[in-house]
C-alpha atoms as a PDB file:
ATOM      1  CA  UNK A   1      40.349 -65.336 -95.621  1.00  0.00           C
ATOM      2  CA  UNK A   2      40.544 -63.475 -92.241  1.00  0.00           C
ATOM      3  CA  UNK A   3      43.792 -63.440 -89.887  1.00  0.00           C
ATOM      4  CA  UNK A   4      42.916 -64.429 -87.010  1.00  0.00           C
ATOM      5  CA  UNK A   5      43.044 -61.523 -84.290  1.00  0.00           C
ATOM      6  CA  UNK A   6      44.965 -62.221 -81.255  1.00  0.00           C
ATOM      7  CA  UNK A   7      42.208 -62.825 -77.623  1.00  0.00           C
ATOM      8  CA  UNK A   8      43.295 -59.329 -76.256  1.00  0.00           C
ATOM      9  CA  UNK A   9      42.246 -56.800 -79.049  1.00  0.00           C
ATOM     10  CA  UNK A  10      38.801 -57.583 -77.875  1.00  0.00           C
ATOM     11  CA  UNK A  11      39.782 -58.141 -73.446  1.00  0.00           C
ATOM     12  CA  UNK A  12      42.043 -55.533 -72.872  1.00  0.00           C
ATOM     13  CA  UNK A  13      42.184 -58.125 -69.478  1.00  0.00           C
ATOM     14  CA  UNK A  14      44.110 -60.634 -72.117  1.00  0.00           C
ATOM     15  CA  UNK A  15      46.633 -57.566 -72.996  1.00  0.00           C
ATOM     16  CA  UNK A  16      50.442 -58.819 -72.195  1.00  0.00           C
ATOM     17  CA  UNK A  17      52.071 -56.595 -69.594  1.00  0.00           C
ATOM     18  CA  UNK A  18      54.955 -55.618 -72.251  1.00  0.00           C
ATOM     19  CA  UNK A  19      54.203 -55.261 -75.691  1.00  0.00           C
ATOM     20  CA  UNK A  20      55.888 -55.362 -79.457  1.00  0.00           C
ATOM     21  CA  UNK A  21      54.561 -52.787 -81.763  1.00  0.00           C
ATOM     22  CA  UNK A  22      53.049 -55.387 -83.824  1.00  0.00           C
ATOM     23  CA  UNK A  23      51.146 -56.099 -80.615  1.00  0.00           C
ATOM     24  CA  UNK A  24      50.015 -52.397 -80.135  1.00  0.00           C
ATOM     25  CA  UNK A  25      49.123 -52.301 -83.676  1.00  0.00           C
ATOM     26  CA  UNK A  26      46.622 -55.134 -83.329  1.00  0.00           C
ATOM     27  CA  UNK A  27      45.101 -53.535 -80.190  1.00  0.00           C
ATOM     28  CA  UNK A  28      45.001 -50.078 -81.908  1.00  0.00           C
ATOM     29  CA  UNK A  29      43.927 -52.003 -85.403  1.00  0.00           C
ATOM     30  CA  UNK A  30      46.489 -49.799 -87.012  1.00  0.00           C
ATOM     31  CA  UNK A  31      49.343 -50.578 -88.784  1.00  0.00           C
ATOM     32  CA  UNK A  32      52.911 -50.954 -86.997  1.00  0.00           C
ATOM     33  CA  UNK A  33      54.053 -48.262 -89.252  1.00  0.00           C
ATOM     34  CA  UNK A  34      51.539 -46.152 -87.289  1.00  0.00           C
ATOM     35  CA  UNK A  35      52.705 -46.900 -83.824  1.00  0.00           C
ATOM     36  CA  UNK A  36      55.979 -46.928 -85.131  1.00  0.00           C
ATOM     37  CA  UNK A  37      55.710 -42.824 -85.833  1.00  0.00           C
ATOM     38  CA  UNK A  38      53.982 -42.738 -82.659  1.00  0.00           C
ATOM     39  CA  UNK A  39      56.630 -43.776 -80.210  1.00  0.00           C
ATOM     40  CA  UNK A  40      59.237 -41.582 -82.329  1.00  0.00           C
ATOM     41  CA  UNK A  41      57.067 -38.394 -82.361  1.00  0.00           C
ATOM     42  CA  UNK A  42      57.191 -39.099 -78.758  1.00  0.00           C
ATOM     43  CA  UNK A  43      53.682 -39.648 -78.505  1.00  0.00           C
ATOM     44  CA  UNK A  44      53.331 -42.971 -77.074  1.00  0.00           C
ATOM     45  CA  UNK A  45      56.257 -44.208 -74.460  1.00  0.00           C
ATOM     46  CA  UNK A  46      58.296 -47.017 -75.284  1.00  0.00           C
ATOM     47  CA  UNK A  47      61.449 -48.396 -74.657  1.00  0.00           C
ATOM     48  CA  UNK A  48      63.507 -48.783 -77.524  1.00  0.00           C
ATOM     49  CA  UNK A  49      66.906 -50.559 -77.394  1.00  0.00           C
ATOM     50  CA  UNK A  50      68.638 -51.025 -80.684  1.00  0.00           C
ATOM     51  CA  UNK A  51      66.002 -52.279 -82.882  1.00  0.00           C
ATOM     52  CA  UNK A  52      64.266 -54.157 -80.242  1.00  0.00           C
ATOM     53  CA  UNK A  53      61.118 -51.769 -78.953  1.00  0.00           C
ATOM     54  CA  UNK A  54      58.591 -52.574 -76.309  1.00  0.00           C
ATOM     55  CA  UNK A  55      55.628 -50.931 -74.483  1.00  0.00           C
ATOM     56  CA  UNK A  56      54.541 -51.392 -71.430  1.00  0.00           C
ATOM     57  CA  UNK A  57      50.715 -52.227 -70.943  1.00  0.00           C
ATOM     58  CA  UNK A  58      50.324 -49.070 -68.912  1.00  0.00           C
ATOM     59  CA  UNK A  59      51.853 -47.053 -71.529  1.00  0.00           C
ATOM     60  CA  UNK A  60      49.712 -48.271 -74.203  1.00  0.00           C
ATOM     61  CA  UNK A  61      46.230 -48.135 -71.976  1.00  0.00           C
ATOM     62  CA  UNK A  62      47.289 -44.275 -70.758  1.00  0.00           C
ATOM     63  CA  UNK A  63      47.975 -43.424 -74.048  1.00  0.00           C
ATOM     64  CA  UNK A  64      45.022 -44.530 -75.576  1.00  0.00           C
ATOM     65  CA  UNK A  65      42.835 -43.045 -72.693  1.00  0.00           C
ATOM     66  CA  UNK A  66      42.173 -46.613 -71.053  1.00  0.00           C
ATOM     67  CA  UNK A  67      42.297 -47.446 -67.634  1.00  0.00           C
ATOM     68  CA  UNK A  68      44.802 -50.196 -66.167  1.00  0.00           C
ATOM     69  CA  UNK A  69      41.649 -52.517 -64.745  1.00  0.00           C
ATOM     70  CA  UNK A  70      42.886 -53.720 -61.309  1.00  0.00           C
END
C-alpha cells in the first residue's frame, strides 16, 4: 500500500508558503532526517525556534535551484 503524497510534491504552485521539514522532505522525496542535517550544516535556511523548525517556500525553491513562479 502506497502513502498518499501530498498535491504539491508534484505543483510546486500547491507548495505552502512556510514549511515543516516533513513537508520539505516530501517535496525533496528524502527523508526528514536528510533535511534535518541540511538546515544544521547550514545548507538550507530555516528558522528554528526550540524544536519547532520551519522553511520558508523561497528558501526551499532557492535552495533546490527552483524558481519562486510569480
Amino acid at each position: 500500500m502506497r502513502n498518499k503524497e501530498p498535491p504539491y510534491v508534484y505543483d510546486r504552485s500547491l507548495l505552502p508558503e512556510i514549511l515543516t521539514p516533513s513537508d520539505m522532505a516530501s517535496f525533496m522525496r528524502c527523508s526528514e532526517q536528510t533535511v534535518l542535517n541540511r538546515i544544521h550544516a547550514g545548507k538550507l535556511k530555516a528558522h528554528v525556534d526550540g524544536k519547532v523548525i520551519r522553511i520558508r517556500r523561497s528558501d526551499a525553491l532557492n535552495y533546490l535551484g527552483l524558481e519562486e513562479s510569480a
